[in-house]
Protein backbone atom coordinates (compact mmCIF):
# COMPACT_ATOMS: atom_id res chain seq x y z
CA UNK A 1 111.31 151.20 120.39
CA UNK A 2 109.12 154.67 119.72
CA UNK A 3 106.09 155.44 119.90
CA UNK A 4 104.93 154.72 116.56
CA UNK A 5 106.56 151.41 116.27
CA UNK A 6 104.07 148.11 117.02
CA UNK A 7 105.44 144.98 118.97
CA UNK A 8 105.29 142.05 117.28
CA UNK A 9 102.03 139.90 117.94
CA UNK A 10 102.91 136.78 119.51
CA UNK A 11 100.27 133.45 119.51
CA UNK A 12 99.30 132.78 122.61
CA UNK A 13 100.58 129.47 124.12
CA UNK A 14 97.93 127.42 125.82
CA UNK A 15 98.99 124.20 127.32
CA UNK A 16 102.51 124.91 125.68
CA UNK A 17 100.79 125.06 122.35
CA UNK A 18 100.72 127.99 120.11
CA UNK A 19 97.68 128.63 117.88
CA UNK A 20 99.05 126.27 115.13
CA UNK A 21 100.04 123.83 117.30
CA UNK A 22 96.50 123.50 118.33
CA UNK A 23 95.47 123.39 114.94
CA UNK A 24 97.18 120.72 114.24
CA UNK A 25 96.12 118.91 117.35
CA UNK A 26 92.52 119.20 116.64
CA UNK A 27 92.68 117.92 113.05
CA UNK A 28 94.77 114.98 114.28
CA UNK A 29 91.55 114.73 117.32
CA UNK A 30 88.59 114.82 114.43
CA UNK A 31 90.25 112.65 112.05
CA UNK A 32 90.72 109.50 114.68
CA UNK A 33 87.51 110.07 116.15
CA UNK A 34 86.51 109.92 112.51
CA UNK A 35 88.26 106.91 111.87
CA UNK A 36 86.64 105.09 115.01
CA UNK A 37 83.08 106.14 114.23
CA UNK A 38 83.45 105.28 110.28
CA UNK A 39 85.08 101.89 111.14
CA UNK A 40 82.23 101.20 113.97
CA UNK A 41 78.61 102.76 112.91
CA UNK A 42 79.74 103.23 108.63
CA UNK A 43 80.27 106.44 106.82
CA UNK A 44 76.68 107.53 106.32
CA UNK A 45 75.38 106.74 110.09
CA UNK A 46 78.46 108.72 111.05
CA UNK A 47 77.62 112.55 112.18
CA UNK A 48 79.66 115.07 112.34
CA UNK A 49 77.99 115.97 115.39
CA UNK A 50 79.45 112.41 116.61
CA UNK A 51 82.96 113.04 115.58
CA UNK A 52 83.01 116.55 117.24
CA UNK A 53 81.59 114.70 120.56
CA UNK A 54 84.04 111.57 120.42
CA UNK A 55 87.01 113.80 119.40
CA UNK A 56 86.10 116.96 122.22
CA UNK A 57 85.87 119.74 120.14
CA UNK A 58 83.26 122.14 119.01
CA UNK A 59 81.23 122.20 116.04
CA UNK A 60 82.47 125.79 114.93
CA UNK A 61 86.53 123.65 115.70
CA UNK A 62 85.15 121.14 113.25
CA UNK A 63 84.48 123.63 110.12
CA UNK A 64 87.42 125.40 110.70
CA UNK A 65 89.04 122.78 109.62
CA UNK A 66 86.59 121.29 106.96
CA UNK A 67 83.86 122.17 105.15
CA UNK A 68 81.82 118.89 105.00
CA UNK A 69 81.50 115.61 106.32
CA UNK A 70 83.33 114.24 102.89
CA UNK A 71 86.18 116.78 103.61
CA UNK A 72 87.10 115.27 106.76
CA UNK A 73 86.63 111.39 105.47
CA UNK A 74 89.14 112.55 102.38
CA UNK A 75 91.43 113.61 104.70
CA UNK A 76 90.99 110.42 106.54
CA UNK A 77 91.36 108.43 103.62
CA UNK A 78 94.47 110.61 102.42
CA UNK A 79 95.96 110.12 105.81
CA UNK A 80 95.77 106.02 105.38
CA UNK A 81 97.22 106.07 102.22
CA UNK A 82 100.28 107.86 103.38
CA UNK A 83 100.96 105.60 106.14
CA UNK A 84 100.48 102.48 103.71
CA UNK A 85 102.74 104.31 101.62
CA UNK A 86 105.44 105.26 103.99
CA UNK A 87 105.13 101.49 105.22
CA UNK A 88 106.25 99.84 101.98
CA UNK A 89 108.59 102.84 100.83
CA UNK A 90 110.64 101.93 104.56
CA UNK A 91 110.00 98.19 103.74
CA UNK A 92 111.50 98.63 99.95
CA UNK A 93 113.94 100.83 101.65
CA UNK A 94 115.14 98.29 104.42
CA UNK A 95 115.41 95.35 101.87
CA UNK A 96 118.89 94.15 100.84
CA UNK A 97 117.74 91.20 98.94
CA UNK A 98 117.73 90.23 95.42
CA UNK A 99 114.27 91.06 93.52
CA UNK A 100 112.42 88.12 94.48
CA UNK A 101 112.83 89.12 98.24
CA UNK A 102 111.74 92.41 97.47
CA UNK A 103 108.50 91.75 96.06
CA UNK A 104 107.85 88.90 99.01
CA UNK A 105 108.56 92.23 101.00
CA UNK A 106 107.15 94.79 99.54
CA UNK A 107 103.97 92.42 99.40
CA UNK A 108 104.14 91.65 102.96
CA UNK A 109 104.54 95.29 103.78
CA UNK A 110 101.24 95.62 101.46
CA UNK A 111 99.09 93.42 103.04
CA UNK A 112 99.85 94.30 106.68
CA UNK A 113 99.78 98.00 106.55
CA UNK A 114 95.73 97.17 105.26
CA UNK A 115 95.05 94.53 107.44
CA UNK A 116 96.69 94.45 110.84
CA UNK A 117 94.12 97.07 112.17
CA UNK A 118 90.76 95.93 110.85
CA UNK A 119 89.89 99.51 111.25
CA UNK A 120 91.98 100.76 107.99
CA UNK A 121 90.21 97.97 105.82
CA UNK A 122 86.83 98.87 106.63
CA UNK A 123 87.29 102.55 106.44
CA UNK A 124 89.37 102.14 102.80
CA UNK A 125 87.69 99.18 101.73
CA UNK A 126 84.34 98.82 102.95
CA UNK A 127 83.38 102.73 102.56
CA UNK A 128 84.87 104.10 100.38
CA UNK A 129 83.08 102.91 97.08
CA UNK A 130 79.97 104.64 95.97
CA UNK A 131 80.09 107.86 98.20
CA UNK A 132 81.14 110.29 96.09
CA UNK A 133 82.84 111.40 92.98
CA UNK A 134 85.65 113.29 95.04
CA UNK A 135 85.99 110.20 97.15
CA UNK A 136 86.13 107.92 94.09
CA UNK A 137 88.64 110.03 92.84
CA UNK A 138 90.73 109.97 95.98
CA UNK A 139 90.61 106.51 96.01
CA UNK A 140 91.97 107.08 92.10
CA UNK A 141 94.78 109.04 93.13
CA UNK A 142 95.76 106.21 95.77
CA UNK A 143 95.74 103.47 93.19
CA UNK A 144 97.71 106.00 90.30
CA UNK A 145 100.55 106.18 93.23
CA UNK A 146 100.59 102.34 93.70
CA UNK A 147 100.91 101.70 90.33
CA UNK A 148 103.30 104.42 89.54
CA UNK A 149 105.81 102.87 92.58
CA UNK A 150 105.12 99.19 90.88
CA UNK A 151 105.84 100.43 87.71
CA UNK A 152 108.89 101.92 89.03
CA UNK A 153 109.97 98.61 90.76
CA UNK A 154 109.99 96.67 87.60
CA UNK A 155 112.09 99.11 85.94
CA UNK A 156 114.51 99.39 88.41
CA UNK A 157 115.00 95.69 89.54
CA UNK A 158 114.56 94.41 85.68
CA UNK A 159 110.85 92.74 85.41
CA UNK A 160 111.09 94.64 82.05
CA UNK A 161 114.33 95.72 79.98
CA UNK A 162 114.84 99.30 79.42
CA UNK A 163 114.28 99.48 76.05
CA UNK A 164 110.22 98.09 77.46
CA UNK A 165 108.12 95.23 76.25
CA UNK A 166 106.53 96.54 73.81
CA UNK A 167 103.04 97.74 75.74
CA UNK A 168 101.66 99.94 77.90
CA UNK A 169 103.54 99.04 80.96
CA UNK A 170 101.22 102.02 83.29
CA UNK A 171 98.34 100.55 81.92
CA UNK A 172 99.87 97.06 83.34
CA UNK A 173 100.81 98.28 86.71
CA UNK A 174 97.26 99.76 86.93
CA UNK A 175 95.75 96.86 86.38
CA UNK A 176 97.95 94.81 88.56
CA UNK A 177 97.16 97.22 91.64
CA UNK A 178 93.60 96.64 90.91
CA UNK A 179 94.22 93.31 90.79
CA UNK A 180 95.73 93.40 94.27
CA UNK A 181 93.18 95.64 95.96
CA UNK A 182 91.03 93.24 94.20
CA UNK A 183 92.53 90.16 96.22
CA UNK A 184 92.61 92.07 99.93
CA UNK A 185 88.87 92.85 99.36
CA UNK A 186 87.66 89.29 98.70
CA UNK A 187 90.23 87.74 101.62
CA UNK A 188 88.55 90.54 103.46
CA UNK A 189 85.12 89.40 102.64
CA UNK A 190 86.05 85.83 103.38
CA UNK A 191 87.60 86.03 106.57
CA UNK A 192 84.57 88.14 108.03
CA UNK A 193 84.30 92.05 109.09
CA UNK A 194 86.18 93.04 111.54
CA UNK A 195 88.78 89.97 111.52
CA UNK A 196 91.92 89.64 110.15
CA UNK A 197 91.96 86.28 109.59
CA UNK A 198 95.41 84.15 108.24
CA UNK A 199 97.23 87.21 106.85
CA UNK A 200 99.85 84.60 105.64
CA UNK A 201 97.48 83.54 103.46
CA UNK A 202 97.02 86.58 102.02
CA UNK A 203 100.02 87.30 101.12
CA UNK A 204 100.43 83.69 99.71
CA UNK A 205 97.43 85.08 97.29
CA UNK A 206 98.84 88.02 96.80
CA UNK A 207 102.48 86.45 95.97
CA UNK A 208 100.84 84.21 93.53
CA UNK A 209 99.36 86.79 91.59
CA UNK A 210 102.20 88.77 90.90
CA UNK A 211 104.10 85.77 90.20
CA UNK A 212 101.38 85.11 87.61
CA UNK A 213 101.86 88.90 86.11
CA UNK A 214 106.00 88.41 86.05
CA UNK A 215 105.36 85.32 84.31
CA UNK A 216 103.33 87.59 81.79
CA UNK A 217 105.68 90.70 81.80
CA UNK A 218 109.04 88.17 81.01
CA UNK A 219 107.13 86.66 78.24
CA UNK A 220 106.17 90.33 77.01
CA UNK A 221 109.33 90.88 77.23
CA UNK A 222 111.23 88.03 75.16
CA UNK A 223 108.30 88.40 72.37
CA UNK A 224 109.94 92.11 72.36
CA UNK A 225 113.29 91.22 71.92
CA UNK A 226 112.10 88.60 68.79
């Protein structure tokens, strides 16, 4: 190497992590400490002075990473959807049945990945409304993906023929996911905070809804084909 040629900067490791690494590790540290403290005291008697405190890192570590208390709770919130989402993908995935076994699945997979941990229901559902317009809109984007992979079910296993029914089937899936969220919510609000209550009655709900909307979408469907 001469003289006028630089060595290559290297991150220091600390604890075997490198500078990313760490990163990555604090992020993952705020956002459960944010999840506990949301799920426990609510989003507005949460500080962020809390969630630096419960997750052991500094203020300054804090707004490196976000800029606001509303940053970090739509990363939170972004962070639940994805494992709800990678839960039923795996459970759609995993399924070998015909398509009535795959909705009692995907359903299942539905209803557990929002109510086995109280936690995720309270954050999601009892939070989320009313805080902001970037939070409403997050929760927007979450529903748009659910009813863009149940619009993509009925296409694939045959709820609607390929030539359609005749309507708006995104505006149907939309309205069926709200329809769902709708039904979680009010079991939710039933069973108690905090509780998770008969989740096989849930999904019974849940199972008789859609049932009610394939009902719709085959009659849709044969009015079509008239």
């Amino acid at each position: 190497m001469t003289s006028t040629e630089k060595s290559p900067v290297r991150s220091r490791r600390i604890q075997g992590l490198d500078a990313e690494q760490r990163r990555a590790r604090r992020r993952e540290q705020i956002l459960a400490a944010a999840f506990e403290l949301i799920a426990a005291e609510g989003y507005v008697n949460t500080a962020i002075e809390q969630i630096c405190q419960t997750a052991f890192v500094g203020n300054k570590a804090f707004y490196e990473l976000f800029d606001s208390k509303e940053s970090c709770y739509l990363a939170l919130l972004q962070q639940l959807s994805e494992r709800a989402q990678a839960e039923v993908a795996t459970a759609l995935a995993e399924c070998a049945g015909g398509r009535d076994e795959v909705v009692s699945v995907v359903l299942a997979a539905f209803a557990h990945s929002l109510v086995d941990d109280p936690r995720v229901a309270q954050v999601t559902f009892g939070e989320a409304s009313g805080i902001s317009a970037k939070v409403e809109q997050q929760r927007r984007t979450n529903r748009r993906w659910a009813a863009q992979f149940l619009e993509t079910l009925w296409r694939e296993y045959g709820f609607v023929p390929a030539t359609g029914i005749g309507l708006d089937l995104h505006a149907l899936a939309v309205s069926t996911i709200g329809g769902l969220f709708d039904t979680v919510a009010d079991w939710l609000h039933r069973t108690g905070a905090g509780t998770t209550g008969d989740i096989d009655t849930l999904i019974r709900d849940l199972t008789a809804f859609t049932d009610i909307v394939h009902l719709g979408l085959a009659a849709a469907a044969a009015r079509s084909a008239d």
